[in-house]
N, C-alpha and C. Protein backbone atom coordinates (compact mmCIF):
# COMPACT_ATOMS: atom_id res chain seq x y z
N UNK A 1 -110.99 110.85 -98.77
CA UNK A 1 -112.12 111.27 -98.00
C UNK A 1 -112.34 112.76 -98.25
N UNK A 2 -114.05 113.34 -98.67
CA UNK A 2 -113.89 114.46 -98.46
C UNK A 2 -114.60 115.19 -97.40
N UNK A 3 -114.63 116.51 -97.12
CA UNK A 3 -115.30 116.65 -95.86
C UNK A 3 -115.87 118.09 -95.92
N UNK A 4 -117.13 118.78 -95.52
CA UNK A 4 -117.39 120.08 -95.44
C UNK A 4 -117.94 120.21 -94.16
N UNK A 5 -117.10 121.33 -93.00
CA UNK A 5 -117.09 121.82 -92.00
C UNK A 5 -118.41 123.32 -92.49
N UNK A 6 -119.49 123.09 -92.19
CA UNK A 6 -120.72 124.44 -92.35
C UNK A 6 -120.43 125.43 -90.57
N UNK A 7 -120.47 124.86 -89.51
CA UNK A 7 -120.46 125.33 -88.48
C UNK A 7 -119.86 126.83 -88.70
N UNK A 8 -119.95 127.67 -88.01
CA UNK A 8 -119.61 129.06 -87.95
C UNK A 8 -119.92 129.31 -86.48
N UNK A 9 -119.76 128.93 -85.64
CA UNK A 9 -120.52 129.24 -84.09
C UNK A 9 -119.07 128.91 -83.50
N UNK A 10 -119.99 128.02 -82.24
CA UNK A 10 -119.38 127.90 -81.13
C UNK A 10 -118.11 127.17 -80.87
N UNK A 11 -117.56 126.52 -82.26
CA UNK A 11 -115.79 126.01 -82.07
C UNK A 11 -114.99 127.01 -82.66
N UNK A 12 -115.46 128.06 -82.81
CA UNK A 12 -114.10 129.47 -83.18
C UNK A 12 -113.93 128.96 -84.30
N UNK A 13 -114.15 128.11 -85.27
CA UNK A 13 -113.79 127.23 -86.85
C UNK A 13 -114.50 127.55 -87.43
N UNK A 14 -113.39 128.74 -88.79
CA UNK A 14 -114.31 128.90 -89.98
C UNK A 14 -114.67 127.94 -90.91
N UNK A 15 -115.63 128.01 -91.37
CA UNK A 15 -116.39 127.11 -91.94
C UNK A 15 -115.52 126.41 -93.21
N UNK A 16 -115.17 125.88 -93.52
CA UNK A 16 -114.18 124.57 -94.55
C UNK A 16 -114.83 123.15 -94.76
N UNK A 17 -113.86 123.05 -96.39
CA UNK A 17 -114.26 121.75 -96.49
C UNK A 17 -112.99 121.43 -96.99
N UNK A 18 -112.32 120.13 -96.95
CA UNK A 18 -111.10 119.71 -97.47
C UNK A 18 -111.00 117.83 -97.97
N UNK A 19 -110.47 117.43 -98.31
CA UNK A 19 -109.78 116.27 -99.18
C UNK A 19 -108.83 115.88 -98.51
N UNK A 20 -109.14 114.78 -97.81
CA UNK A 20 -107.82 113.98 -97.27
C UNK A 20 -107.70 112.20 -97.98
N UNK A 21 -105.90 112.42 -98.55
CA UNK A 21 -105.91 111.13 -98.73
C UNK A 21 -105.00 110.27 -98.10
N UNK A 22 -104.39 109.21 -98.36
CA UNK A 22 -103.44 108.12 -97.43
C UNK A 22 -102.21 109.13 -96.53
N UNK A 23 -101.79 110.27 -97.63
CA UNK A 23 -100.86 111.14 -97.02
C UNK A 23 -101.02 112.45 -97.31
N UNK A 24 -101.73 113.24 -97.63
CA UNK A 24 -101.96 114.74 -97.31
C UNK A 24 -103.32 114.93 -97.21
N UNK A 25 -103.47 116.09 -96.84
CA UNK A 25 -104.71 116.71 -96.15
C UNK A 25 -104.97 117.98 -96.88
N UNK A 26 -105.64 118.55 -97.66
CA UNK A 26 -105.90 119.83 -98.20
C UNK A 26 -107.01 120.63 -97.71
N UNK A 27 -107.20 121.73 -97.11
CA UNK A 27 -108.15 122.17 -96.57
C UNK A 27 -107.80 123.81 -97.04
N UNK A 28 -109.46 124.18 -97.29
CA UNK A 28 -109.69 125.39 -97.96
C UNK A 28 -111.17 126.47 -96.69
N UNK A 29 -110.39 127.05 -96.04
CA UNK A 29 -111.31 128.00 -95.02
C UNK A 29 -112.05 129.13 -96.10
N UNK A 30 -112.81 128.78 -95.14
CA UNK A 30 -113.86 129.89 -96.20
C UNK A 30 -114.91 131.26 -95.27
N UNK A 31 -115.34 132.08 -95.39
CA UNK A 31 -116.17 133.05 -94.58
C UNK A 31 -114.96 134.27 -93.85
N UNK A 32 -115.10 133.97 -92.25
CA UNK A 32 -113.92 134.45 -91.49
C UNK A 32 -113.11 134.73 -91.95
N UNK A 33 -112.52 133.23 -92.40
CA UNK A 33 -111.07 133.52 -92.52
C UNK A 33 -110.91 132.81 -93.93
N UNK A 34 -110.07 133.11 -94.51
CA UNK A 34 -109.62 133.11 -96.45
C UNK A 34 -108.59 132.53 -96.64
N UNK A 35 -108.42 130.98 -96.48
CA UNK A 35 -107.35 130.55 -96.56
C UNK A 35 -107.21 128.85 -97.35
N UNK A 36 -105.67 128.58 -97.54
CA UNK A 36 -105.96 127.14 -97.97
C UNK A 36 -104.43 126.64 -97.15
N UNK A 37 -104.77 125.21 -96.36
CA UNK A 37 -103.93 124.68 -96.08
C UNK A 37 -103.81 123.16 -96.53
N UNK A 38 -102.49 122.66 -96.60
CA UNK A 38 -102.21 121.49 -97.07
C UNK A 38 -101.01 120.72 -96.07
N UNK A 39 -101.17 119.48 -95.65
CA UNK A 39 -100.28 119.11 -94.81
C UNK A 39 -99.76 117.75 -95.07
N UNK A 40 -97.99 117.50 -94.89
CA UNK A 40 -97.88 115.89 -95.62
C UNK A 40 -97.72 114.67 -94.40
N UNK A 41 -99.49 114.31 -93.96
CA UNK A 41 -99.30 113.49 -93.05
C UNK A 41 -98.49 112.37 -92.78
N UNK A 42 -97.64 111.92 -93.79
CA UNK A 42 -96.35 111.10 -93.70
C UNK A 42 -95.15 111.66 -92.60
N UNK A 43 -94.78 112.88 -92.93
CA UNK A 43 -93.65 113.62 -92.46
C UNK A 43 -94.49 114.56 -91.49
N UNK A 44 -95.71 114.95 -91.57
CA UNK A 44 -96.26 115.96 -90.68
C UNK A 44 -97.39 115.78 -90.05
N UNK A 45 -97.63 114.26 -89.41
CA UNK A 45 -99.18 113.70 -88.41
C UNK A 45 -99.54 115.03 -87.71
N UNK A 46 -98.85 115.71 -87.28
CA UNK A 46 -99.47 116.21 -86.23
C UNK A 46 -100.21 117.45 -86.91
N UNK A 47 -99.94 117.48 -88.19
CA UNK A 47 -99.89 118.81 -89.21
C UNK A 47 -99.80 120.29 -88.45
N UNK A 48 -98.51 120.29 -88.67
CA UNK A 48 -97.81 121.53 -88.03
C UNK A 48 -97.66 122.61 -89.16
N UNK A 49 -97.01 122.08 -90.09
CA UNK A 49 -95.89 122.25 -90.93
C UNK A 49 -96.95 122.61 -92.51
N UNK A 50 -97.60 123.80 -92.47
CA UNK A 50 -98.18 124.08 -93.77
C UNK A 50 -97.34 124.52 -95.12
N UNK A 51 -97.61 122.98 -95.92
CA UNK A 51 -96.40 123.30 -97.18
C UNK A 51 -97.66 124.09 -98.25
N UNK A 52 -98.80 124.28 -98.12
CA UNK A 52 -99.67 125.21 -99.50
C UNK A 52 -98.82 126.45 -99.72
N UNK A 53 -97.98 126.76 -99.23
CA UNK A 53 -97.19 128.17 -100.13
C UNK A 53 -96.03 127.57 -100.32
N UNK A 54 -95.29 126.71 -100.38
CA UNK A 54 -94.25 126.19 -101.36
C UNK A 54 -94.70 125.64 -102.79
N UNK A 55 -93.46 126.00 -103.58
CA UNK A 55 -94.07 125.26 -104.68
C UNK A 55 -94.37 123.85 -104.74
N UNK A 56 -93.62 122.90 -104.17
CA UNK A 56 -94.32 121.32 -104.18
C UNK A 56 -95.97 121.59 -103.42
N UNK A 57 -96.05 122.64 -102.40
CA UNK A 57 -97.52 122.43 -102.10
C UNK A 57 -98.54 123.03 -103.21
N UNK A 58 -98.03 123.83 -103.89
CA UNK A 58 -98.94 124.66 -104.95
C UNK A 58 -99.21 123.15 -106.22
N UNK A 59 -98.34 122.51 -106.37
CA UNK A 59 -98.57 121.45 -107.72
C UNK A 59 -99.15 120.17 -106.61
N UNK A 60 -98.85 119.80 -105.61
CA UNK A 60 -99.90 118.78 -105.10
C UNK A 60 -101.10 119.30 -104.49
N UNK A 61 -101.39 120.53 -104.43
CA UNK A 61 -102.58 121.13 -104.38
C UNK A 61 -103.11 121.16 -105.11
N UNK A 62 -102.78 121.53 -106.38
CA UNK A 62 -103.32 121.84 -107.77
C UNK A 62 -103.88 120.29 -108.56
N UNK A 63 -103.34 119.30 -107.72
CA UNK A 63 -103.79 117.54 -107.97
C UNK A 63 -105.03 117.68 -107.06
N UNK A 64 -104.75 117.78 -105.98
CA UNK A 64 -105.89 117.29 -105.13
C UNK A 64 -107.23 118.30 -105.21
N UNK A 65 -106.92 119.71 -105.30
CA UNK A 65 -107.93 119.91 -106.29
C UNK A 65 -108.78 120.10 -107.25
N UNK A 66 -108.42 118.94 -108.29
CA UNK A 66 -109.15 118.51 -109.27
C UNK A 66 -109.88 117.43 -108.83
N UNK A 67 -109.40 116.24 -107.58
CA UNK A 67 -110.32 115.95 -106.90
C UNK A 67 -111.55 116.32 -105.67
N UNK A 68 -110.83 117.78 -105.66
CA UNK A 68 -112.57 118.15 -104.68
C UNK A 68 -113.70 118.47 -105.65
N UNK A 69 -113.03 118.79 -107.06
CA UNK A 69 -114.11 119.05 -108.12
C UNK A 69 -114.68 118.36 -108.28
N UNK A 70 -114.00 117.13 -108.67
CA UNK A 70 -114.93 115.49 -108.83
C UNK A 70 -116.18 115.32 -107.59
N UNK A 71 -115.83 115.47 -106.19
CA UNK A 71 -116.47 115.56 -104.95
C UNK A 71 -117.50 116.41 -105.39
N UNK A 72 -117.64 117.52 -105.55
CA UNK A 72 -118.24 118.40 -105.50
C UNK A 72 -119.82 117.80 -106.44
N UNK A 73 -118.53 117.50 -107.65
CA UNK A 73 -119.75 117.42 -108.73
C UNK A 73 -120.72 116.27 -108.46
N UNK A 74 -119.93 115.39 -107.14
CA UNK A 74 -120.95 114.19 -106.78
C UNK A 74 -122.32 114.45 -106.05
N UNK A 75 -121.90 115.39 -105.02
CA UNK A 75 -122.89 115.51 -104.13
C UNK A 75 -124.08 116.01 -104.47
């Protein structure tokens, strides 16, 4: 699934769009705030636990986004 958050107002949430599949979640903040998070909803439902600065999160990041490119290039 992919998803783009535009809002900038009234939920305090900078604006993002991210890629979720059966077990991780990749999300990339954009405007506000400058960030990328990734979470392994298997071991981490509640997504607490941001693995995007380990190296296993940097190479399953680096998978999943080659699929927001694909996304991208759909819309």
């Amino acid at each position: 699934m992919y998803y783009h958050y535009y809002e900038n107002g009234e939920h305090s949430v900078s604006p993002h769009f991210g890629i979720k599949t059966k077990r991780y979640k990749l999300i990339r903040f954009y405007k506000r705030v400058e960030s990328w998070e990734l979470f392994d909803l298997q071991k981490d439902p509640r997504e607490l636990n941001n693995i995007y600065p380990t190296a296993r999160g940097q190479k399953l990041a680096g998978e999943l986004k080659k699929t927001i490119g694909r996304a991208d290039r759909k819309i």
